[in-house]
Protein backbone atom coordinates (compact mmCIF):
# COMPACT_ATOMS: atom_id res chain seq x y z
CA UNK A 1 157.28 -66.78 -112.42
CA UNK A 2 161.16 -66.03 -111.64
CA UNK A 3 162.78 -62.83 -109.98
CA UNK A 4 166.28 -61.88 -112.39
CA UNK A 5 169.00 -60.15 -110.09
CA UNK A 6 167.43 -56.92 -111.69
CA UNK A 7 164.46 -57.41 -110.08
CA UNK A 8 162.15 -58.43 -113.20
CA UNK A 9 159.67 -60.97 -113.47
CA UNK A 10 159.94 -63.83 -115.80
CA UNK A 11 157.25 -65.91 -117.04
CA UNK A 12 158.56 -69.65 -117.01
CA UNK A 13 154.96 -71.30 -118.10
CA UNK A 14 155.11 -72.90 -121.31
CA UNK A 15 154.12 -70.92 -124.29
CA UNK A 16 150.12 -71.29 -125.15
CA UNK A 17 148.64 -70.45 -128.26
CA UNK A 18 145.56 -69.85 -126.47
CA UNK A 19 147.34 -67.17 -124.26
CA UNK A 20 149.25 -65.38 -126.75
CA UNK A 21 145.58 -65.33 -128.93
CA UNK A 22 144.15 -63.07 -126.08
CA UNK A 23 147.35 -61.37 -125.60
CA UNK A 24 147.06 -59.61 -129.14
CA UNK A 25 143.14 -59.66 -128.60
CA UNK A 26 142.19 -58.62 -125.46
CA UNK A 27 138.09 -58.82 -126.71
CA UNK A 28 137.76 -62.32 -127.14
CA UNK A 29 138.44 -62.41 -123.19
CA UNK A 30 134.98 -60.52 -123.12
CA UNK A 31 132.06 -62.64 -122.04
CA UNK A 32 130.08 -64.18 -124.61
CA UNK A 33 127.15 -61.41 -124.25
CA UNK A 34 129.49 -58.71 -124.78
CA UNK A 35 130.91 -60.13 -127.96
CA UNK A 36 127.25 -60.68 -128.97
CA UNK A 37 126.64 -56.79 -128.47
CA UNK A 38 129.66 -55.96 -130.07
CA UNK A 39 128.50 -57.66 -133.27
CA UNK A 40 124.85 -56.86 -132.91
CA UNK A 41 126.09 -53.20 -132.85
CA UNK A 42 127.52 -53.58 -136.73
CA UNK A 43 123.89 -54.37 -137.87
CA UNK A 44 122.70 -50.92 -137.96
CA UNK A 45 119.52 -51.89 -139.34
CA UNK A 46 118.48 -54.68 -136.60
CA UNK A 47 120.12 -51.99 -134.04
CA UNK A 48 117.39 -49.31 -135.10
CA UNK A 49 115.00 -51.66 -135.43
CA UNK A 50 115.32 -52.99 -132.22
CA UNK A 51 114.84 -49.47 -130.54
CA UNK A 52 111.53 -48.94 -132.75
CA UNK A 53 109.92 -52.47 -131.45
CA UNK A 54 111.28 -51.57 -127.54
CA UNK A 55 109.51 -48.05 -127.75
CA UNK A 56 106.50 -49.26 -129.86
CA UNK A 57 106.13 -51.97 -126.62
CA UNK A 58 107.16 -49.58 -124.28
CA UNK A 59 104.51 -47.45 -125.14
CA UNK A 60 101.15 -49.98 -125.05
CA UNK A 61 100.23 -49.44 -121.48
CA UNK A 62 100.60 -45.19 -121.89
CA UNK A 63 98.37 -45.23 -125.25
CA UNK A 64 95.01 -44.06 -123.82
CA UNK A 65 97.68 -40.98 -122.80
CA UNK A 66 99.15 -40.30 -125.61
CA UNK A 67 95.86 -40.59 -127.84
CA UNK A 68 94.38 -37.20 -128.03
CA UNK A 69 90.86 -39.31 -128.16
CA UNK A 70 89.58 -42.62 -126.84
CA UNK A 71 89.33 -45.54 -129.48
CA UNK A 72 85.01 -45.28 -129.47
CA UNK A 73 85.29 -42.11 -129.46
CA UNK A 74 82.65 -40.23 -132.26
CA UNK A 75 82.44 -36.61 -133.91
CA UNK A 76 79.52 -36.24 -136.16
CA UNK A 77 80.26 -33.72 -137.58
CA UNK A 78 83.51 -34.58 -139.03
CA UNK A 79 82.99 -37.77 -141.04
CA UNK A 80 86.07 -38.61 -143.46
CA UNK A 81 87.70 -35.85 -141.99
CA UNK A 82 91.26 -35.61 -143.82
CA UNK A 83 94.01 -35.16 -142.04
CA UNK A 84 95.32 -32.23 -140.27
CA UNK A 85 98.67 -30.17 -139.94
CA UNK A 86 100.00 -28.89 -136.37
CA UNK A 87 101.32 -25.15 -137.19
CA UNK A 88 103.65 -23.35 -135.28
CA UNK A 89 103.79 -20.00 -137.08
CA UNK A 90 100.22 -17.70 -138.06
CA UNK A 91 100.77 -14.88 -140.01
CA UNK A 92 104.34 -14.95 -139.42
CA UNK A 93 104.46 -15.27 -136.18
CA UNK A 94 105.26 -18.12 -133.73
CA UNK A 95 102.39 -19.10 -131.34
CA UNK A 96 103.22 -22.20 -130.43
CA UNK A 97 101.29 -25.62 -131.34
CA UNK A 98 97.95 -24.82 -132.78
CA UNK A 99 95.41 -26.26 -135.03
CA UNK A 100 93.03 -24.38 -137.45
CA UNK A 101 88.77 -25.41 -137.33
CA UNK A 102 87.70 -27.48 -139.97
CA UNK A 103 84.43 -26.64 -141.36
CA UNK A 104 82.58 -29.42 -143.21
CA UNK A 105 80.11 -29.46 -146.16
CA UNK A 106 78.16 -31.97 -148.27
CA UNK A 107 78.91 -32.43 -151.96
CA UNK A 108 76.13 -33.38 -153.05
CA UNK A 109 77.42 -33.51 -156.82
CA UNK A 110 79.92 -35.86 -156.31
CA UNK A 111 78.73 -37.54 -152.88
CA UNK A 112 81.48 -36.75 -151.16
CA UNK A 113 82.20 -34.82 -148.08
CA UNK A 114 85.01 -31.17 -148.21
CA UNK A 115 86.21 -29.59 -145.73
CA UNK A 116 87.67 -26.38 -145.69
CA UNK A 117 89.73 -24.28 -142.90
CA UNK A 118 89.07 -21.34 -141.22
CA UNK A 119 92.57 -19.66 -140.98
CA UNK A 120 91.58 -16.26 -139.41
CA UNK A 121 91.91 -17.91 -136.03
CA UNK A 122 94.25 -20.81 -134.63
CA UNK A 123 93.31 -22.74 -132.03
CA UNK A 124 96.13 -23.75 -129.39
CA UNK A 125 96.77 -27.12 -128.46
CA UNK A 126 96.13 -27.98 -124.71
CA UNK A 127 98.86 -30.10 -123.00
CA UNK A 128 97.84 -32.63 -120.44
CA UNK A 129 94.26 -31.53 -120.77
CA UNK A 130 91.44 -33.73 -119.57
CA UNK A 131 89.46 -35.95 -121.88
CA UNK A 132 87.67 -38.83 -122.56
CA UNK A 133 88.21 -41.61 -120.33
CA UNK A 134 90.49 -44.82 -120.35
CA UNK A 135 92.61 -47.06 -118.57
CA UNK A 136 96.31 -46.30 -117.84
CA UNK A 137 97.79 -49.57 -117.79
CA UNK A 138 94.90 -51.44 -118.25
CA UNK A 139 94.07 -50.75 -114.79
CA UNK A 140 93.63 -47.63 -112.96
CA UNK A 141 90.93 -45.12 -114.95
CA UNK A 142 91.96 -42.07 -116.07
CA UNK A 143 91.20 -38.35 -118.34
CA UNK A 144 94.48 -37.10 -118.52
CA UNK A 145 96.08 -36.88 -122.18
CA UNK A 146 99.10 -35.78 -123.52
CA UNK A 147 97.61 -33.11 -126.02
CA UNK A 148 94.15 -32.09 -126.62
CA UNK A 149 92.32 -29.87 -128.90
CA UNK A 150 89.88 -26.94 -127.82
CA UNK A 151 86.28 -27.61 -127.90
CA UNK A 152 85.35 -26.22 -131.08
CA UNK A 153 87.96 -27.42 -133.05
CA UNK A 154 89.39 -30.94 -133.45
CA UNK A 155 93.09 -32.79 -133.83
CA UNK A 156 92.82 -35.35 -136.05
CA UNK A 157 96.28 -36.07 -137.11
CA UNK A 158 95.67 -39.00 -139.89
CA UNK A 159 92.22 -38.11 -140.39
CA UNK A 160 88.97 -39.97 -139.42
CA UNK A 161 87.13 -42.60 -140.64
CA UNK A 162 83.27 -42.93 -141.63
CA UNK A 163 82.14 -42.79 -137.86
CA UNK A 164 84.37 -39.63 -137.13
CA UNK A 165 86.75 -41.60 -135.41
CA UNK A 166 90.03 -40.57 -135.16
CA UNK A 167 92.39 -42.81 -136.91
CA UNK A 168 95.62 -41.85 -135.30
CA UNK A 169 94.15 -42.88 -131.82
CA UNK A 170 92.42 -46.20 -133.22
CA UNK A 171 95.51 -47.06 -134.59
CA UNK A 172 97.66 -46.45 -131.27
CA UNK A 173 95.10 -48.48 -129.56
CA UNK A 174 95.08 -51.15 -132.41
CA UNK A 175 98.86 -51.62 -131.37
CA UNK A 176 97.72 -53.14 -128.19
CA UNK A 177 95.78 -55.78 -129.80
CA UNK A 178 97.98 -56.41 -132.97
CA UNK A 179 101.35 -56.31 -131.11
CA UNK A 180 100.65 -58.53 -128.71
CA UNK A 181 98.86 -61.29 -130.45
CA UNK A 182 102.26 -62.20 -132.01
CA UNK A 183 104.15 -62.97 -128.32
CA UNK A 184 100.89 -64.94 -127.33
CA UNK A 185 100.95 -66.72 -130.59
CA UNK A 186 104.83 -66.93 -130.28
CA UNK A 187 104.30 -68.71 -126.62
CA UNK A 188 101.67 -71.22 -128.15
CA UNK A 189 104.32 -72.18 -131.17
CA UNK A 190 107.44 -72.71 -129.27
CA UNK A 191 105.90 -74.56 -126.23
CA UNK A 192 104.26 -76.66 -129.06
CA UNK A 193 107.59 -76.86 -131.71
CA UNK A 194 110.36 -77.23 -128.97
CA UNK A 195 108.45 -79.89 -126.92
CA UNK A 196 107.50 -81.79 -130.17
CA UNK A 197 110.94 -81.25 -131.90
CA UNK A 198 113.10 -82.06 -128.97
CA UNK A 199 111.04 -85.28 -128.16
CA UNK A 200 111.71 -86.47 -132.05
CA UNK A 201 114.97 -85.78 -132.32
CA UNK A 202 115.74 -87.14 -128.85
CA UNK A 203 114.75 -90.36 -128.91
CA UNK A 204 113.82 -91.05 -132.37
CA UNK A 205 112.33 -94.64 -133.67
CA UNK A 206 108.77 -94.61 -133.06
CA UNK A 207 108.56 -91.55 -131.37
CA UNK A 208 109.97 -89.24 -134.19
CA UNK A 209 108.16 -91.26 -136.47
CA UNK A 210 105.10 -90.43 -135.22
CA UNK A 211 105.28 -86.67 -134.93
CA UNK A 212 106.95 -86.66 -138.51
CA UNK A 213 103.74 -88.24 -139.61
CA UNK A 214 101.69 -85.44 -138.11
CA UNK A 215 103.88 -82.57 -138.92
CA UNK A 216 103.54 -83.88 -142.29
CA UNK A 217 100.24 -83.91 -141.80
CA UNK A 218 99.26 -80.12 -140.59
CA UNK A 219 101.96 -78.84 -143.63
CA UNK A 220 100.14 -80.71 -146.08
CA UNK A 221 96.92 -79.01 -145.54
CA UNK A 222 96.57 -75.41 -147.18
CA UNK A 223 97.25 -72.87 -144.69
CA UNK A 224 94.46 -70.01 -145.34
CA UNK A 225 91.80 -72.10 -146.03
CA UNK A 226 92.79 -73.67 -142.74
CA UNK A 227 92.85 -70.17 -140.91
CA UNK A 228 89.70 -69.56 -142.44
CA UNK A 229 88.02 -73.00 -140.74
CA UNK A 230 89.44 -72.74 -137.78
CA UNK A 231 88.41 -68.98 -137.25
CA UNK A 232 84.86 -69.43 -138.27
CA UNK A 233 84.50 -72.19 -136.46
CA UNK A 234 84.90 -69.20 -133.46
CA UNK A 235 81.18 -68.64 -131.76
CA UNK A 236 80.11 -64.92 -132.74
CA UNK A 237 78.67 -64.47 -129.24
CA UNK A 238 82.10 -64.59 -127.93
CA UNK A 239 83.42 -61.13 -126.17
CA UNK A 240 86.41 -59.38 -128.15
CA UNK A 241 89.53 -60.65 -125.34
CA UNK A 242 87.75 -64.64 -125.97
CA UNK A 243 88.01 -63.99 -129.69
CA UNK A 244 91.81 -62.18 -129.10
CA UNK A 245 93.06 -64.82 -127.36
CA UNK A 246 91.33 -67.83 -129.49
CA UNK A 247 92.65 -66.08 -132.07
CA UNK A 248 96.56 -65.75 -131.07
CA UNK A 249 95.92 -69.86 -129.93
CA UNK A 250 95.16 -70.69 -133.62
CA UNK A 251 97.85 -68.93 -134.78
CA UNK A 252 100.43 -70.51 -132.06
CA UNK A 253 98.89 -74.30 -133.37
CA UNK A 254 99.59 -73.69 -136.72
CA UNK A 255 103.13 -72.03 -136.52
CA UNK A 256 104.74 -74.99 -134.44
CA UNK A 257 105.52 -77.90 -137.11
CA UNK A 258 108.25 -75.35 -139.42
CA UNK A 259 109.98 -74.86 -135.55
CA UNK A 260 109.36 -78.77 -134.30
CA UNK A 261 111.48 -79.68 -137.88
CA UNK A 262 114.44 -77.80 -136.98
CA UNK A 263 114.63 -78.54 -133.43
CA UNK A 264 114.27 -81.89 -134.24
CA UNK A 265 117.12 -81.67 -137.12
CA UNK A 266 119.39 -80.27 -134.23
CA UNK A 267 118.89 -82.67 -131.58
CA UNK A 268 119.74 -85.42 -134.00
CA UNK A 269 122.96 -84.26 -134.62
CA UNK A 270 123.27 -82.65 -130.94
CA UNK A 271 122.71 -86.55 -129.05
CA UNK A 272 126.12 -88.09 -130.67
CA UNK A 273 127.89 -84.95 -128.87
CA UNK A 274 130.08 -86.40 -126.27
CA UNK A 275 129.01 -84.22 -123.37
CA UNK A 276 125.35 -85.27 -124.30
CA UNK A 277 126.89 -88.74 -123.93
CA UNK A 278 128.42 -88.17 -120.62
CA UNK A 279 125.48 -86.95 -118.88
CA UNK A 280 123.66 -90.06 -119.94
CA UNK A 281 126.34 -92.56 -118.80
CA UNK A 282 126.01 -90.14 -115.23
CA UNK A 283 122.81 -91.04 -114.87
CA UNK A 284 121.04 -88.07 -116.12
CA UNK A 285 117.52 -87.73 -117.01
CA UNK A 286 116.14 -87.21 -120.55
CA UNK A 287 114.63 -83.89 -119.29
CA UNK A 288 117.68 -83.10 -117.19
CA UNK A 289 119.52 -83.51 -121.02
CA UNK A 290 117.36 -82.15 -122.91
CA UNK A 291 116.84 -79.00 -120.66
CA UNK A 292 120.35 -78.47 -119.48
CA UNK A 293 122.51 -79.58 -122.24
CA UNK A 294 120.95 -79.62 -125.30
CA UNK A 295 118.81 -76.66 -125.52
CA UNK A 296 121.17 -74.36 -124.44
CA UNK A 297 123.88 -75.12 -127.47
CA UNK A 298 120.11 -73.89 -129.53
CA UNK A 299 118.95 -70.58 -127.78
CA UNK A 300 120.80 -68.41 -130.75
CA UNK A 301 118.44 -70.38 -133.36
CA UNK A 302 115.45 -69.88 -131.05
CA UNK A 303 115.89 -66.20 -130.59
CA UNK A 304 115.93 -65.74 -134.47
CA UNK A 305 113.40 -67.58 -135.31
CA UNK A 306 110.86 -65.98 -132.31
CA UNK A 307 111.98 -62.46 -134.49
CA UNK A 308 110.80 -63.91 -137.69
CA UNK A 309 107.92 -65.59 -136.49
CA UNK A 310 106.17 -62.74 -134.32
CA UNK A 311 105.47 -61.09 -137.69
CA UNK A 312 104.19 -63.77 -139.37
CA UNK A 313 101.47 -64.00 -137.16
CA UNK A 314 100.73 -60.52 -137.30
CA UNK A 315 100.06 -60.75 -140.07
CA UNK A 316 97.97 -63.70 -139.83
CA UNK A 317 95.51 -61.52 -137.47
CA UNK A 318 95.81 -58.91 -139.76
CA UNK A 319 94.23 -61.40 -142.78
CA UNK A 320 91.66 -62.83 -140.78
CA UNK A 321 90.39 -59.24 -138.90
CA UNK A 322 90.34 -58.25 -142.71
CA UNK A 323 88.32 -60.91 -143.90
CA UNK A 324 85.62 -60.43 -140.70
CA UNK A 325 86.69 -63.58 -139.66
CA UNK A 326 88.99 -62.57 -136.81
CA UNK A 327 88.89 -59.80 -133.97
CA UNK A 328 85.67 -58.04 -134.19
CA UNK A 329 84.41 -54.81 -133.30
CA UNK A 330 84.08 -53.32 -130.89
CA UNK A 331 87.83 -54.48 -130.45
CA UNK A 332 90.08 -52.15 -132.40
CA UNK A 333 93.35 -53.86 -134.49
CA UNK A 334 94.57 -52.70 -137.17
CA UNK A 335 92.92 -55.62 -138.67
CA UNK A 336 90.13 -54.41 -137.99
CA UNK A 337 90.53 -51.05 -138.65
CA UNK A 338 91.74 -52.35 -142.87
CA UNK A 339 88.37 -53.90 -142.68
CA UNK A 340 86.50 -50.92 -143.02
CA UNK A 341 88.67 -49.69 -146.13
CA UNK A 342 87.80 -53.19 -148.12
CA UNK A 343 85.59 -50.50 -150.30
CA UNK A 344 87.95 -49.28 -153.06
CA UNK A 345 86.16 -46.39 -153.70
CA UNK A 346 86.42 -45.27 -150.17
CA UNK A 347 89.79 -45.44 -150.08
CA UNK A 348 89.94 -43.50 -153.73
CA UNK A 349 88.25 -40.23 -152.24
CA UNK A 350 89.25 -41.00 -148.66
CA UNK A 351 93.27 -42.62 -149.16
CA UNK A 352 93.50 -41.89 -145.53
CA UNK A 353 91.48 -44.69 -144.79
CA UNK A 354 94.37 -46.88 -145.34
CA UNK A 355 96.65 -45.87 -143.20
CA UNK A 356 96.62 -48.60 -140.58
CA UNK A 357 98.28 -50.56 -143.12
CA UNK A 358 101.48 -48.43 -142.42
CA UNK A 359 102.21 -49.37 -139.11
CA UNK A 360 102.13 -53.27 -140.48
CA UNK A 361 104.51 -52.70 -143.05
CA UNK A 362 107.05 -51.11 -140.56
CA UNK A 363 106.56 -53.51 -137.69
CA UNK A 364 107.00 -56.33 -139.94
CA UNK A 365 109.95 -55.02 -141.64
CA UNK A 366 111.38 -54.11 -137.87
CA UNK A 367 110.96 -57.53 -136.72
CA UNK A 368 112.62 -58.86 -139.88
CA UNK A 369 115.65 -56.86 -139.80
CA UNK A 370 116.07 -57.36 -135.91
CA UNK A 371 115.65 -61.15 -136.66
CA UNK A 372 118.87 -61.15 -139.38
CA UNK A 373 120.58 -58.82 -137.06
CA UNK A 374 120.47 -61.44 -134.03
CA UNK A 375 120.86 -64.00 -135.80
CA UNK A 376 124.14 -62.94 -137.56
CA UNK A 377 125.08 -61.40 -133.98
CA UNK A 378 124.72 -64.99 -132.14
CA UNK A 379 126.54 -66.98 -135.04
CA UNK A 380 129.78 -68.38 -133.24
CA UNK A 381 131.19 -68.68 -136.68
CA UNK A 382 130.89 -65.29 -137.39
CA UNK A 383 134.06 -63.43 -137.48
């Protein structure tokens, strides 16, 4: 730097391309998780879809709250109970949440249960009423719920089911169950695919013949009819969290070899790098390289492929709860809960019965757009 009589400054380093680059673009001076954001933020769909799977885990430990009923929870008298509307306005005039009482009757002509409402009075919701009991955070017990309804009149927001259960609260408290069986799966699968994959491509010879040979194996074999074995082969006397977590171990064992494949695909090309080579020549251990150097320069693959994974095996406990062959009552998933609407003709007369399925579609679909979005987002040849 040089001072002209004037008093300006002069730069007298040598010109850099690099320098002028983030002269004109001040961004790419950003750290690397900023730029990441930046991008990220263009995907509007994996940006929405991220805030729906945040809340939707956000909101596990809190569901006994915001339930208006516990997951066991029976009304007799309301069997197939369709679903019901929260009005605001009665007679033209605003009261404030309410419900109307549903009165049921038997049609015996068409074996069916009707329900009809009595309109001439509405019954007012009741915020942070007291209830049936549960466990806030798994933990500490608890009657307190967000919104109840009266005594003599009942909330059922997607209906009930053949028991008089209310479906919107099963399904809340199936989100515990079904949610969470994919990161337990998800933990199984990478510990199993990235230990596996990275030994393969690592050192190779023997070694990477050996786990091609079993990965070749485990893909070879048909994939339901494996489920299938593997989940019957679960003892029936087991209590629902053994079966839960059995059941997110099978998935996690039969995820791994599609994961294993790539890592292995990367290292191979990732051990002729020449920093991979100068940490070897320093003395550096195969963990230390595979740990420190290698994985690293793979995280952005990783994270995408955790996204597209977690609903794969959602669905996988979805299939087998459906079949009977995975989480069993009294556990509630929404497996589980699509298990009692195997009867077509239920489902005809009482199409609320399927709505557990929703919440499946739109998870999945969440997780798969969030999974492109990331994985466009941590690209460093993206523009």
């Amino acid at each position: 730097m040089s001072i002209l009589p004037d008093g300006r400054y002069v730069d007298d380093a040598p010109y850099d391309p690099h320098n002028e680059l983030l002269r004109s673009n001040p961004e790419l001076d950003a750290p690397a998780w900023v730029l990441i954001w930046r991008r990220f933020k263009k995907h509007k769909l994996g940006l929405i879809s991220g805030v729906f799977l945040l809340l939707s885990y956000l909101m596990l430990p809190f569901v006994g709250f915001i339930a208006p009923y516990t997951a066991k929870e029976r009304d007799s008298e309301h069997l197939y109970a369709p679903p019901q509307a929260i009005s605001f306005m009665h007679e033209g005039q605003f009261i404030g949440p309410h419900v109307y009482r549903s009165i049921a009757k038997a049609d015996l002509e068409n074996f069916r249960w009707t329900y009809t409402q009595d309109k001439s009075e509405p019954r007012e919701l009741e915020f942070f009423c007291h209830a049936g009991e549960y466990r806030l955070f798994g933990l500490f017990k608890s009657t307190r719920h967000l919104f109840c309804a009266p005594d003599d009149a009942t909330v059922f927001l997607f209906g009930s089911d053949r028991l008089g259960r209310d479906v919107f609260s099963r399904i809340l408290y199936g989100a515990q169950l079904s949610l969470t069986v994919g990161l337990i799966g998800i933990c199984v699968s990478f510990f199993l695919g990235i230990g596996f994959g990275s030994l393969a491509g690592y050192f190779g010879g023997r070694t990477d013949w050996t786990i091609q040979r079993l990965i070749e194996i485990l893909r070879s074999l048909p994939e339901l009819p494996l489920w299938l074995a593997l989940s019957a082969a679960v003892p029936s006397n087991w209590g629902p969290v053994a079966v839960f977590f059995m059941i997110s171990i099978i998935l996690g064992l039969l995820d791994w070899p599609g994961l294993a494949r790539a890592v292995r695909a990367k290292f191979l090309s990732l051990r002729e790098e020449n920093y991979v080579k100068a940490a070897e020549m320093m003395g550096a251990s195969p963990s230390r390289v595979i740990g420190q150097h290698m994985l690293p320069n793979f995280t952005s693959h990783l994270i995408a492929s955790a996204m597209l994974s977690i609903p794969a095996m959602i669905l996988g406990e979805t299939a087998l709860s459906f079949l009977g062959l995975g989480l069993r009552a009294p556990a509630v998933s929404w497996g589980v809960m699509l298990n009692d609407a195997q009867n077509l003709a239920s489902i005809e007369i009482y199409p609320w019965t399927a709505i557990p399925m929703l919440p499946i579609i739109f998870v999945v679909l969440a997780f798969n757009f969030l999974g492109d979005g990331l994985r466009d987002s941590l690209d460093p040849y993206q523009s």
